[in-house]
PDB file of N, CA and C in Angstrom:
ATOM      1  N   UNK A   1     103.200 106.286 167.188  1.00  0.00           N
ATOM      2  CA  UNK A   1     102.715 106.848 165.950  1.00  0.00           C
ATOM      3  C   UNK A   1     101.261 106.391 165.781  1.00  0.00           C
ATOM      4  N   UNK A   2     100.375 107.126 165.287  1.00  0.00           N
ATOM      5  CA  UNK A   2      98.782 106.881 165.201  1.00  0.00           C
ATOM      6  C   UNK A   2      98.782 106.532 163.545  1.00  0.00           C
ATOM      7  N   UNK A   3      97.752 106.167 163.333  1.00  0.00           N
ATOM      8  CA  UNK A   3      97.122 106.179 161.774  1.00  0.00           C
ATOM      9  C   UNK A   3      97.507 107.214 160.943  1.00  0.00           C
ATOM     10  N   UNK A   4      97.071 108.431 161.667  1.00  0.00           N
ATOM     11  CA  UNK A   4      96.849 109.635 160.655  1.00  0.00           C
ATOM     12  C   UNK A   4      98.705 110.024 161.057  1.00  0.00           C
ATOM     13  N   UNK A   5      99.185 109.850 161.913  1.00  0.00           N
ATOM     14  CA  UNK A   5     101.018 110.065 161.588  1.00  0.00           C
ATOM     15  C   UNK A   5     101.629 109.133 160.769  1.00  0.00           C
ATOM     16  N   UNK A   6     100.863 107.515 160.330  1.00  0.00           N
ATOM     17  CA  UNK A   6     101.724 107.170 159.172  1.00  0.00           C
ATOM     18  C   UNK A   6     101.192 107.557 158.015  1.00  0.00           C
ATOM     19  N   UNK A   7     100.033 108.158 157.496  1.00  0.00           N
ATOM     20  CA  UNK A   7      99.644 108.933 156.391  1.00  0.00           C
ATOM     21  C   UNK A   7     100.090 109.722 156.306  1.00  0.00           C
ATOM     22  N   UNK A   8     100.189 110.747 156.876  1.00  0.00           N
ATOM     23  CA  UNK A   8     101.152 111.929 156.926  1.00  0.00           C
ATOM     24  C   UNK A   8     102.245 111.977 156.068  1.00  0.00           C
ATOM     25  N   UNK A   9     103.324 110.694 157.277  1.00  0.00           N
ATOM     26  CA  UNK A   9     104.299 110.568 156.869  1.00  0.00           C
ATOM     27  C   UNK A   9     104.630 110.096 155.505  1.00  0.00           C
ATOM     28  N   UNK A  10     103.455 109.285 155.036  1.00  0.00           N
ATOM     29  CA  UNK A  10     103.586 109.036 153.358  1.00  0.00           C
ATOM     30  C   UNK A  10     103.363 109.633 152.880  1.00  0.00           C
ATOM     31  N   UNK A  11     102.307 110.594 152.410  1.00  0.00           N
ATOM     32  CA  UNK A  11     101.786 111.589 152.281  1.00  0.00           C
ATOM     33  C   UNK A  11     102.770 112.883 152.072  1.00  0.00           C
ATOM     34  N   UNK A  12     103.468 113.028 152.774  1.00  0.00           N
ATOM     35  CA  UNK A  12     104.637 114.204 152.927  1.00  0.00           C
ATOM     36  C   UNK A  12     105.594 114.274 151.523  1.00  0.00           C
ATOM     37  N   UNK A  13     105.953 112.908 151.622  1.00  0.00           N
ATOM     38  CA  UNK A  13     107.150 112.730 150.682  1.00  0.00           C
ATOM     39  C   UNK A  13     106.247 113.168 148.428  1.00  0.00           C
ATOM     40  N   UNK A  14     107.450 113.529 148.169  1.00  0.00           N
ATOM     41  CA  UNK A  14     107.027 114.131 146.917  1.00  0.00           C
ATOM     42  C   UNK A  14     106.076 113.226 145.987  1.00  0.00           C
ATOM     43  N   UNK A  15     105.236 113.763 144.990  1.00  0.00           N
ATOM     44  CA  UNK A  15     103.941 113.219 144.477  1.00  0.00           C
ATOM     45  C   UNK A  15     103.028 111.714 145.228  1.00  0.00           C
ATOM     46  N   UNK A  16     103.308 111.811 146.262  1.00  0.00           N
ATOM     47  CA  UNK A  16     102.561 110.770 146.855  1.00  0.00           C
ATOM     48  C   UNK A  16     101.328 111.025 147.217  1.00  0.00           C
ATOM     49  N   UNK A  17     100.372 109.570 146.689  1.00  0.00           N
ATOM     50  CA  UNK A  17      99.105 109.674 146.875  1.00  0.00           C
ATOM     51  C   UNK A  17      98.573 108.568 147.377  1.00  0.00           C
ATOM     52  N   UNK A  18      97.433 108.774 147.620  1.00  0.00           N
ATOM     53  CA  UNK A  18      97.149 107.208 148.754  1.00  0.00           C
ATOM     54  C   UNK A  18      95.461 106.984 147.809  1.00  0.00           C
ATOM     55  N   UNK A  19      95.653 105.962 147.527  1.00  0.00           N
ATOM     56  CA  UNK A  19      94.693 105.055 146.744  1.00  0.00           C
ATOM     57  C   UNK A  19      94.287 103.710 147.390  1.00  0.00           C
ATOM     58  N   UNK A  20      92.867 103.136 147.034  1.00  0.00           N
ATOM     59  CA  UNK A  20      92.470 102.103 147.499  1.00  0.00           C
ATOM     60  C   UNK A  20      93.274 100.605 147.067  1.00  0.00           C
ATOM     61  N   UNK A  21      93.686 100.064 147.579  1.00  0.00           N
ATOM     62  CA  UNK A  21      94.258  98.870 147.161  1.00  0.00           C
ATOM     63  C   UNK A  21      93.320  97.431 147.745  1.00  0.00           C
ATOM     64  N   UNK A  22      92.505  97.140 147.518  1.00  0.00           N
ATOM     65  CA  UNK A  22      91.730  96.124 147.993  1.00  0.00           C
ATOM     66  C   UNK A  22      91.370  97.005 149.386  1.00  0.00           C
ATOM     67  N   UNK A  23      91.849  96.033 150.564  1.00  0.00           N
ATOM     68  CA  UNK A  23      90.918  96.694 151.506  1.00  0.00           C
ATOM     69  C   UNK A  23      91.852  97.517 152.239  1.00  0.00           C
ATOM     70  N   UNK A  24      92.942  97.602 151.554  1.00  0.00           N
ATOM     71  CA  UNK A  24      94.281  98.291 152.039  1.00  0.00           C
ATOM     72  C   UNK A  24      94.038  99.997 151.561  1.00  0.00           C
ATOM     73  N   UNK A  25      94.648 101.160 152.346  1.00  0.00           N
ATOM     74  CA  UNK A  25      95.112 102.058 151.993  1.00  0.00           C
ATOM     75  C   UNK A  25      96.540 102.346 151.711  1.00  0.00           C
ATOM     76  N   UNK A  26      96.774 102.660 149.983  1.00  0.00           N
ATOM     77  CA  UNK A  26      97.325 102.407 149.400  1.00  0.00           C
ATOM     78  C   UNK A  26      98.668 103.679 149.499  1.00  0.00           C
ATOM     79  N   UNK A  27      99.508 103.937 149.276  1.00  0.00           N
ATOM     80  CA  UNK A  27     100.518 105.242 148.986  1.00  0.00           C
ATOM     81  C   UNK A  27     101.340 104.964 147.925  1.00  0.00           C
ATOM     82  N   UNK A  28     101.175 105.477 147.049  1.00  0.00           N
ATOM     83  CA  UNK A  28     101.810 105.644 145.147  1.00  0.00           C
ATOM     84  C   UNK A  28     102.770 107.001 145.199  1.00  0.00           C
ATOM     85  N   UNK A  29     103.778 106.740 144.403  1.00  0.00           N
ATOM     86  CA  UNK A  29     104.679 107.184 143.560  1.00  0.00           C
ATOM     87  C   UNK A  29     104.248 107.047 142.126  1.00  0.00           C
ATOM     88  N   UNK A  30     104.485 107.533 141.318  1.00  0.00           N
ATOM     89  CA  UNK A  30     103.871 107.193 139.746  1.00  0.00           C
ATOM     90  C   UNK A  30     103.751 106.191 139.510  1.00  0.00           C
ATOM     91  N   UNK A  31     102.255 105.626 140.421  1.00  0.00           N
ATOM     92  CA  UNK A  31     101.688 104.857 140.342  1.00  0.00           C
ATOM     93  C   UNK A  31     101.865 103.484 141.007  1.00  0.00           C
ATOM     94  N   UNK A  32     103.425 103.489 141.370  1.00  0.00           N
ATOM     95  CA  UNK A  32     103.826 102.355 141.889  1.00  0.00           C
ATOM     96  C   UNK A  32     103.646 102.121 143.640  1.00  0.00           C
ATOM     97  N   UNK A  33     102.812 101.163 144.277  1.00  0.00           N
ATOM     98  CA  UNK A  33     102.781 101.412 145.997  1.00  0.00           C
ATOM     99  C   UNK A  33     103.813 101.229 146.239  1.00  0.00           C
ATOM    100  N   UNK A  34     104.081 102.097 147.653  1.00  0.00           N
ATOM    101  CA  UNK A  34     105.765 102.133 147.899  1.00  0.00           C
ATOM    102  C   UNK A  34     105.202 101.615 149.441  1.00  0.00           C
ATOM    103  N   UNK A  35     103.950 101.774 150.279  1.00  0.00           N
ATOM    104  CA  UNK A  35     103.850 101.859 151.416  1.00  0.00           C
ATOM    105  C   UNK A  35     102.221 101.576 151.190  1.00  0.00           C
ATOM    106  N   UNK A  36     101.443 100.706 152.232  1.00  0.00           N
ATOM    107  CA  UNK A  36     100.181 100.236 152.327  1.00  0.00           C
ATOM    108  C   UNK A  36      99.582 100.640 153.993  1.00  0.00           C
ATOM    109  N   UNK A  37      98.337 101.014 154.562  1.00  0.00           N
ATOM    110  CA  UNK A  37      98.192 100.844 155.808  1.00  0.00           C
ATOM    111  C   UNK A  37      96.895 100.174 156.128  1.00  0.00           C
ATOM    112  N   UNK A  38      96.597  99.142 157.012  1.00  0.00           N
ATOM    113  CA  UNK A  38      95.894  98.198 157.023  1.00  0.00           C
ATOM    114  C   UNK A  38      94.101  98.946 157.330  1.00  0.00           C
ATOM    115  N   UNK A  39      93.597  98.493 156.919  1.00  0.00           N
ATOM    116  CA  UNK A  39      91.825  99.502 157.188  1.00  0.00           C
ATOM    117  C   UNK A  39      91.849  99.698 158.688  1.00  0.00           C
ATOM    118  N   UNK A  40      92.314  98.959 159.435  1.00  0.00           N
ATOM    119  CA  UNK A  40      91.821  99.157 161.203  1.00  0.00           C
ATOM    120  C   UNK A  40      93.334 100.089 161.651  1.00  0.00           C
ATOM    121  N   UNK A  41      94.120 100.647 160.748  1.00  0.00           N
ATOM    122  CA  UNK A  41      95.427 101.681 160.837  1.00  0.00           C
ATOM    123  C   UNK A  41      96.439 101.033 161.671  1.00  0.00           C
ATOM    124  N   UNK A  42      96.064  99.594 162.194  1.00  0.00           N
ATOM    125  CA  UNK A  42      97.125  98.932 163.010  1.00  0.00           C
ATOM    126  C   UNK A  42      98.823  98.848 162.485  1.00  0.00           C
ATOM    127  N   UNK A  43      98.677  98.492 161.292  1.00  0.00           N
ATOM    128  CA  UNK A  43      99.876  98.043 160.411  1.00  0.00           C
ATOM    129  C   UNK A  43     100.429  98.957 159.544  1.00  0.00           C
ATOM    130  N   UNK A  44     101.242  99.563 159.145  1.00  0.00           N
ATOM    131  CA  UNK A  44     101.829 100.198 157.774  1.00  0.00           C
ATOM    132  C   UNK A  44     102.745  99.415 157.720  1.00  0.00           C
ATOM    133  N   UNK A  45     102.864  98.957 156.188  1.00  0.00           N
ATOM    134  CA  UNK A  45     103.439  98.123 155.094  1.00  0.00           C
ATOM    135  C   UNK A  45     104.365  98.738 154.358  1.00  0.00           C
ATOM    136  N   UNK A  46     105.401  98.596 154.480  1.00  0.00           N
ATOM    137  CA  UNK A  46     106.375  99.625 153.758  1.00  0.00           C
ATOM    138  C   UNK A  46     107.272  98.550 152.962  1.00  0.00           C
ATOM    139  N   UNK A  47     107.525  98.682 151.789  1.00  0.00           N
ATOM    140  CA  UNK A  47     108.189  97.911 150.741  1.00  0.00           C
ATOM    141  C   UNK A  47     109.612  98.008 150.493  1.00  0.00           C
ATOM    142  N   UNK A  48     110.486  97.239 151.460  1.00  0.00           N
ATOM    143  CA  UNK A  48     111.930  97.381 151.193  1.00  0.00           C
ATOM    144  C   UNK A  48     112.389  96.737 150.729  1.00  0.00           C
ATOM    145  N   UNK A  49     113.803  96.258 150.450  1.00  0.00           N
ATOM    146  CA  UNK A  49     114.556  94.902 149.315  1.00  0.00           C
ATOM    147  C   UNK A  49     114.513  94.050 150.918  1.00  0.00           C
ATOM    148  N   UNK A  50     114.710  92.698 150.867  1.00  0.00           N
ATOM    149  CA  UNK A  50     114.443  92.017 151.388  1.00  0.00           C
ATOM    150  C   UNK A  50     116.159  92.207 152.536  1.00  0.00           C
ATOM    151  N   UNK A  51     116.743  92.143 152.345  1.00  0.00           N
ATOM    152  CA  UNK A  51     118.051  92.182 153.409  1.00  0.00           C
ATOM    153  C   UNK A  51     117.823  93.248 154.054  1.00  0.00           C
ATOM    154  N   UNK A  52     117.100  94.781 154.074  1.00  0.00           N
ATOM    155  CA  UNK A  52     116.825  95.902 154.491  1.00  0.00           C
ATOM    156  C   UNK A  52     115.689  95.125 155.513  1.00  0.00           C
ATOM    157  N   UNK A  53     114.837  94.782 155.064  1.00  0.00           N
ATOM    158  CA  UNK A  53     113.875  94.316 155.900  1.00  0.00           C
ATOM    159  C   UNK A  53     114.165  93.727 157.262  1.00  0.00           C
ATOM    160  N   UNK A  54     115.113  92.886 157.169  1.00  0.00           N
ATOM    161  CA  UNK A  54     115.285  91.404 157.806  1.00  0.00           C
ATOM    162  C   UNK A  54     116.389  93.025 159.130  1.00  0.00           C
ATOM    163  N   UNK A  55     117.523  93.351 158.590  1.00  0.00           N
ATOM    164  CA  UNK A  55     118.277  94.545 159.136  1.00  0.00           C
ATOM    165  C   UNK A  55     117.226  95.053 159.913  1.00  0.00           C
ATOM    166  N   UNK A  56     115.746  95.715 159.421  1.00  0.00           N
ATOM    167  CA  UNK A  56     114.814  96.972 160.257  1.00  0.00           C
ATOM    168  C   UNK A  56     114.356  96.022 161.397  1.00  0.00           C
ATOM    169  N   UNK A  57     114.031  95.103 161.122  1.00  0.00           N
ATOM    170  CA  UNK A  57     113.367  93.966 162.056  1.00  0.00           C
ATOM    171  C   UNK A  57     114.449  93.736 162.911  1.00  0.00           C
ATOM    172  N   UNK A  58     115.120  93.574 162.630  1.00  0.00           N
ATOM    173  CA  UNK A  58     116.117  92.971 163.958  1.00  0.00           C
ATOM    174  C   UNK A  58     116.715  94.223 164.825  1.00  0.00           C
ATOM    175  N   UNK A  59     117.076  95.247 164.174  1.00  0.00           N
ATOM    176  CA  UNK A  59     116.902  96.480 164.981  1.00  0.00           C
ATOM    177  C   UNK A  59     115.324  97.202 165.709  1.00  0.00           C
ATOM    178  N   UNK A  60     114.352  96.429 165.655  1.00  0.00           N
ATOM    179  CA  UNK A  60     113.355  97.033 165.980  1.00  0.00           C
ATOM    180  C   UNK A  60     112.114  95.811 166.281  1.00  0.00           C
ATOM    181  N   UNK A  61     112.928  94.739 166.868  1.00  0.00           N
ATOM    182  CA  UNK A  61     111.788  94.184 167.024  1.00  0.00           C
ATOM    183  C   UNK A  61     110.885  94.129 167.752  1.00  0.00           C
ATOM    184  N   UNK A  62     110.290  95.052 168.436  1.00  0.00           N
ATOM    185  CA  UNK A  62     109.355  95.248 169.384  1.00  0.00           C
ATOM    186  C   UNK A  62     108.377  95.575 168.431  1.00  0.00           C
ATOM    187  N   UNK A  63     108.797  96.466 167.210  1.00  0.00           N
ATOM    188  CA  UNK A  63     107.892  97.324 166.428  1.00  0.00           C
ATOM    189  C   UNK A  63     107.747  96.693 165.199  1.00  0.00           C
ATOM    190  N   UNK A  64     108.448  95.597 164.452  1.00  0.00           N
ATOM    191  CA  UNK A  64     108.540  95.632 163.159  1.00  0.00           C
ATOM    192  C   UNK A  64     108.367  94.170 162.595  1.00  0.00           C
ATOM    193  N   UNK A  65     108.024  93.335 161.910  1.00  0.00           N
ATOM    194  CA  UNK A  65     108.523  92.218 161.568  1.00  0.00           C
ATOM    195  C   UNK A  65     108.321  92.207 159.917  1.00  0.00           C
ATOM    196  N   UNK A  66     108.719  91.304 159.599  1.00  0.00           N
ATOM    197  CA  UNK A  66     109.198  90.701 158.013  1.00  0.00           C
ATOM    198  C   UNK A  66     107.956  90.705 157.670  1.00  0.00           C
ATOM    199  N   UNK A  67     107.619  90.989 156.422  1.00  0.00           N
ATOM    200  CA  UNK A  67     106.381  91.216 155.854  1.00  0.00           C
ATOM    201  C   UNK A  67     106.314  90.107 154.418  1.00  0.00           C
ATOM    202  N   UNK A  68     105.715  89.170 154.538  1.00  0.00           N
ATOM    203  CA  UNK A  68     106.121  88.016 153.374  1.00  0.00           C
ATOM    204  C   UNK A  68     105.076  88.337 152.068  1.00  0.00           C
ATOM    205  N   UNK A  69     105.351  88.131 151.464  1.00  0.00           N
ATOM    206  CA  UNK A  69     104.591  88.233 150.208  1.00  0.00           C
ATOM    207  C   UNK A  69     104.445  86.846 148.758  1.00  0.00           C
ATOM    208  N   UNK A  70     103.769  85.877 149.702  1.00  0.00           N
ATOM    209  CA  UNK A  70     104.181  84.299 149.207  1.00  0.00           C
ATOM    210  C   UNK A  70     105.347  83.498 150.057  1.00  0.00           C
ATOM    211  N   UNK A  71     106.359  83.255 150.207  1.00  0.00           N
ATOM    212  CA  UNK A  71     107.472  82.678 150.085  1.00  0.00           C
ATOM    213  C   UNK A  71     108.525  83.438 150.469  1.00  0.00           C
ATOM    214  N   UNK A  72     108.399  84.801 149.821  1.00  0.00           N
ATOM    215  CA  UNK A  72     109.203  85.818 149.163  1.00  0.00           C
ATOM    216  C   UNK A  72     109.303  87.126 150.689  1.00  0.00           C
ATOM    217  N   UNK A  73     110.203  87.580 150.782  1.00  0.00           N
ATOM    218  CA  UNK A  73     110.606  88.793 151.813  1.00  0.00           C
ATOM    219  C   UNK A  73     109.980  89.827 150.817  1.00  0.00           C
ATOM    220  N   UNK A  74     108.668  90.382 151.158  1.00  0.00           N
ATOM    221  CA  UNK A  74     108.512  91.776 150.716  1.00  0.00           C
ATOM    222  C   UNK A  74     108.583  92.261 151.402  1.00  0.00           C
ATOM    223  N   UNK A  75     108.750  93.077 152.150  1.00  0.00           N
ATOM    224  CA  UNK A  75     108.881  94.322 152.925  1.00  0.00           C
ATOM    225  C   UNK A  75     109.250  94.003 154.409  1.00  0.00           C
ATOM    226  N   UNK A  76     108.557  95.267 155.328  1.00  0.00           N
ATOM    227  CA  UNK A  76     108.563  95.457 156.638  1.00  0.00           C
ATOM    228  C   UNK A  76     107.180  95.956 157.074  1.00  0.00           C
ATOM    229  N   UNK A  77     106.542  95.088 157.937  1.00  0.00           N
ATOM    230  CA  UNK A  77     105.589  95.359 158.405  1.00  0.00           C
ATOM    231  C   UNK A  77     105.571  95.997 160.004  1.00  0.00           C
ATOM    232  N   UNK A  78     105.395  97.754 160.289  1.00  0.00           N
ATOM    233  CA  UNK A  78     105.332  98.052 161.657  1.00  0.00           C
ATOM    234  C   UNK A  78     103.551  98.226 161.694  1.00  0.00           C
ATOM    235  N   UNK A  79     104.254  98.173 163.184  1.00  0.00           N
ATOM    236  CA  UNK A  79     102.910  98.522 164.147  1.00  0.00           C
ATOM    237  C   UNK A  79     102.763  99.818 164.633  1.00  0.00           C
ATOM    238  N   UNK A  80     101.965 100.680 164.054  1.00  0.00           N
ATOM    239  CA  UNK A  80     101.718 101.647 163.961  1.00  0.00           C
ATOM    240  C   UNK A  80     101.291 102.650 165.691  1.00  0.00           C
ATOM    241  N   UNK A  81     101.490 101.135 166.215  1.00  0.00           N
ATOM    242  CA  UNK A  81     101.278 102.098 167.542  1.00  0.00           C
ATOM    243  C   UNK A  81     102.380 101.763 168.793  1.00  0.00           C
ATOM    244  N   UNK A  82     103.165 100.759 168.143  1.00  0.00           N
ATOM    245  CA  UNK A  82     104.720 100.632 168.821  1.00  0.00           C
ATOM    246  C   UNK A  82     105.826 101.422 168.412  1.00  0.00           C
ATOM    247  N   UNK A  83     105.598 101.770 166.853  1.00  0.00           N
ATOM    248  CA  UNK A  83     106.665 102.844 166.390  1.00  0.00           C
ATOM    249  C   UNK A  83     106.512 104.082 165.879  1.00  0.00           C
ATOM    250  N   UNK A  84     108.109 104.904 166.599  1.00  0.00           N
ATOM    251  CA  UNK A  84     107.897 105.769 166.637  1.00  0.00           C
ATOM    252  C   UNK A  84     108.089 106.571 164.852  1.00  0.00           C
ATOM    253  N   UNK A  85     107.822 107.544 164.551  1.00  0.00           N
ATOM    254  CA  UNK A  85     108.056 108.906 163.465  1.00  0.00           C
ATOM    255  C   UNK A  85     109.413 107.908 162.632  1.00  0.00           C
ATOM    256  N   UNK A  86     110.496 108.437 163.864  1.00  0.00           N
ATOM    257  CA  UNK A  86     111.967 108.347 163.660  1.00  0.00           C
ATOM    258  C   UNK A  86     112.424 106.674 162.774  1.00  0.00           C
ATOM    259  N   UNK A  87     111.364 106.291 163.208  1.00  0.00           N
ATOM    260  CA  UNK A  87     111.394 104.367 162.751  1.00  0.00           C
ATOM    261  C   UNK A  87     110.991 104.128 161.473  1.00  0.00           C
ATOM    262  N   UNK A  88     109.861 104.511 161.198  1.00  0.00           N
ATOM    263  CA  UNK A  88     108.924 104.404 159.938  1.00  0.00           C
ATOM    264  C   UNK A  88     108.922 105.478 158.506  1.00  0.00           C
ATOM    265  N   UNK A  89     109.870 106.269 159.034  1.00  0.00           N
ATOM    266  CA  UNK A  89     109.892 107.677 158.224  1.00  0.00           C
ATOM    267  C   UNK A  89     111.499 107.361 157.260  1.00  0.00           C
ATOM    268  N   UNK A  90     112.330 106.652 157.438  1.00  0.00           N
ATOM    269  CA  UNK A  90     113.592 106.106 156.920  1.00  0.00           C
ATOM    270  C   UNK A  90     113.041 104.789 155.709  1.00  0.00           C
ATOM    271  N   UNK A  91     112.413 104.361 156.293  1.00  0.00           N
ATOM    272  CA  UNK A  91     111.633 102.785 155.706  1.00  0.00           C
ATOM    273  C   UNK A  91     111.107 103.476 154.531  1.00  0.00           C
ATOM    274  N   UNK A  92     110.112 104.543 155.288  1.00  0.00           N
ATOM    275  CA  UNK A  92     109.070 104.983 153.862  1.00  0.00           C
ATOM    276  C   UNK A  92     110.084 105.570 152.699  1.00  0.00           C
ATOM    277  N   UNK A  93     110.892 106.517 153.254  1.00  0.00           N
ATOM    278  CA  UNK A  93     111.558 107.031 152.326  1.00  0.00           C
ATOM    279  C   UNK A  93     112.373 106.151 150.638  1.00  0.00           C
ATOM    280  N   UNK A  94     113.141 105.337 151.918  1.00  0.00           N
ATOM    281  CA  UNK A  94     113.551 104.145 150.887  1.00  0.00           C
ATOM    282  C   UNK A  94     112.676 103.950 150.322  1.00  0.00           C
ATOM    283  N   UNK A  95     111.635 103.353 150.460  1.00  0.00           N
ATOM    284  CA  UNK A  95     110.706 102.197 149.442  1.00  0.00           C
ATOM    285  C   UNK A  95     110.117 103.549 148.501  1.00  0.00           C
ATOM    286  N   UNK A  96     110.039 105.180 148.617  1.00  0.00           N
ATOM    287  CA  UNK A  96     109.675 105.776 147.997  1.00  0.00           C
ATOM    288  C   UNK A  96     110.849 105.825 147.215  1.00  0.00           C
ATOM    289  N   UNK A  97     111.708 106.229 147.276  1.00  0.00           N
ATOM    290  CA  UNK A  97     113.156 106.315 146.252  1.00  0.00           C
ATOM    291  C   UNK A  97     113.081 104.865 145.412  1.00  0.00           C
ATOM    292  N   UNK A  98     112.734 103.857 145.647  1.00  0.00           N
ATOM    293  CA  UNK A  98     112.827 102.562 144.906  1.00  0.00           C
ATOM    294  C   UNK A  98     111.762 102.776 143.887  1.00  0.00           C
ATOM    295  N   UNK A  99     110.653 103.305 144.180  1.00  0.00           N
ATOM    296  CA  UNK A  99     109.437 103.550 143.184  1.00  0.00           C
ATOM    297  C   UNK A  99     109.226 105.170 142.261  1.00  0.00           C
ATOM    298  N   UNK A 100     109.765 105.904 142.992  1.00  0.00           N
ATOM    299  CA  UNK A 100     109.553 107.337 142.230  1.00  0.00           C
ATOM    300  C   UNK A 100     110.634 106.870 140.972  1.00  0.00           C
ATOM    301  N   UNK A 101     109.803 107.736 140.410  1.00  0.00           N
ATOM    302  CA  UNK A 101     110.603 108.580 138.701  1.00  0.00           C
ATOM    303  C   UNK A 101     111.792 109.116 139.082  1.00  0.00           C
ATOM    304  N   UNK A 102     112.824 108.503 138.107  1.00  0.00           N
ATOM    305  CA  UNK A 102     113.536 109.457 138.440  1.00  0.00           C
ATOM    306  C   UNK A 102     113.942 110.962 138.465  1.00  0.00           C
ATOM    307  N   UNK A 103     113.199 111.426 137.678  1.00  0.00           N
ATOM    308  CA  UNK A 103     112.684 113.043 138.263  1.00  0.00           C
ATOM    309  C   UNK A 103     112.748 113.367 138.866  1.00  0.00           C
ATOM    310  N   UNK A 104     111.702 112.485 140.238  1.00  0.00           N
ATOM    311  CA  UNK A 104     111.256 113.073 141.487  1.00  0.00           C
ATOM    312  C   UNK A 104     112.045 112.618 143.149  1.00  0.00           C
ATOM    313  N   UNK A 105     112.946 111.675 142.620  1.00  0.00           N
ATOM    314  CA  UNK A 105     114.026 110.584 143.640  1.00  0.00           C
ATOM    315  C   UNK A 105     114.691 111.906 144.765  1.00  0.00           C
ATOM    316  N   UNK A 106     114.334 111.407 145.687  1.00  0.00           N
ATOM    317  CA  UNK A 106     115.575 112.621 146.454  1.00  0.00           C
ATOM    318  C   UNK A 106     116.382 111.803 146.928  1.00  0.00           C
ATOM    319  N   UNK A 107     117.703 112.470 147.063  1.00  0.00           N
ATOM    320  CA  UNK A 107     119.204 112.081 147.565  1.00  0.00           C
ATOM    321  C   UNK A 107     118.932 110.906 148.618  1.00  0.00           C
ATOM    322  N   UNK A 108     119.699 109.919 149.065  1.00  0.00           N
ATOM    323  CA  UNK A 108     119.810 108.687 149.791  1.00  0.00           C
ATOM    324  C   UNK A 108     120.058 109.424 150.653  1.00  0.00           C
TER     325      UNK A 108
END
């Protein structure tokens, strides 16, 4: 997967927009980041509950590891050029369903 296939892939999913987050490129749901990708496009940051995380990582560790946030399990951090569509496109979804309105939530 390249840079511009994990934008995409955030990008795709309903009202998502990608905003500056420090030096991060950012991907919002009403307003909330669900998914981050690092300025040099190496990394996308995708925000799961912490037992999901630890699960994607261990099924994928060539591509993926635990993404800490202090102390704390925030997310899953892949490598944008070890994983594939099929890997990163399940992750995003979740962490978008955790942040969209419920309005806009599509089915699990």
């Amino acid at each position: 997967m390249t840079p511009a296939d994990a934008r995409r892939l955030a990008l795709s999913l309903p009202a998502a927009e990608e905003l500056p987050h420090f030096e991060l490129a950012s991907f919002r749901v009403g307003g909330k980041i669900f998914a981050c990708l690092t300025p040099d496009g190496a990394e996308l940051r995708v925000f799961v509950e912490p037992d999901r995380a630890l699960t994607i990582t261990s099924e994928n560790p060539g591509c993926a590891r635990v993404l800490h946030w202090g102390q704390k399990v925030a997310g899953v951090a892949f490598s944008t050029h070890d994983t594939s569509e099929s890997i990163a496109l399940p992750a995003l979804q979740e962490s978008w369903r955790r942040r969209a309105p419920k309005r806009l939530r599509l089915p699990a």
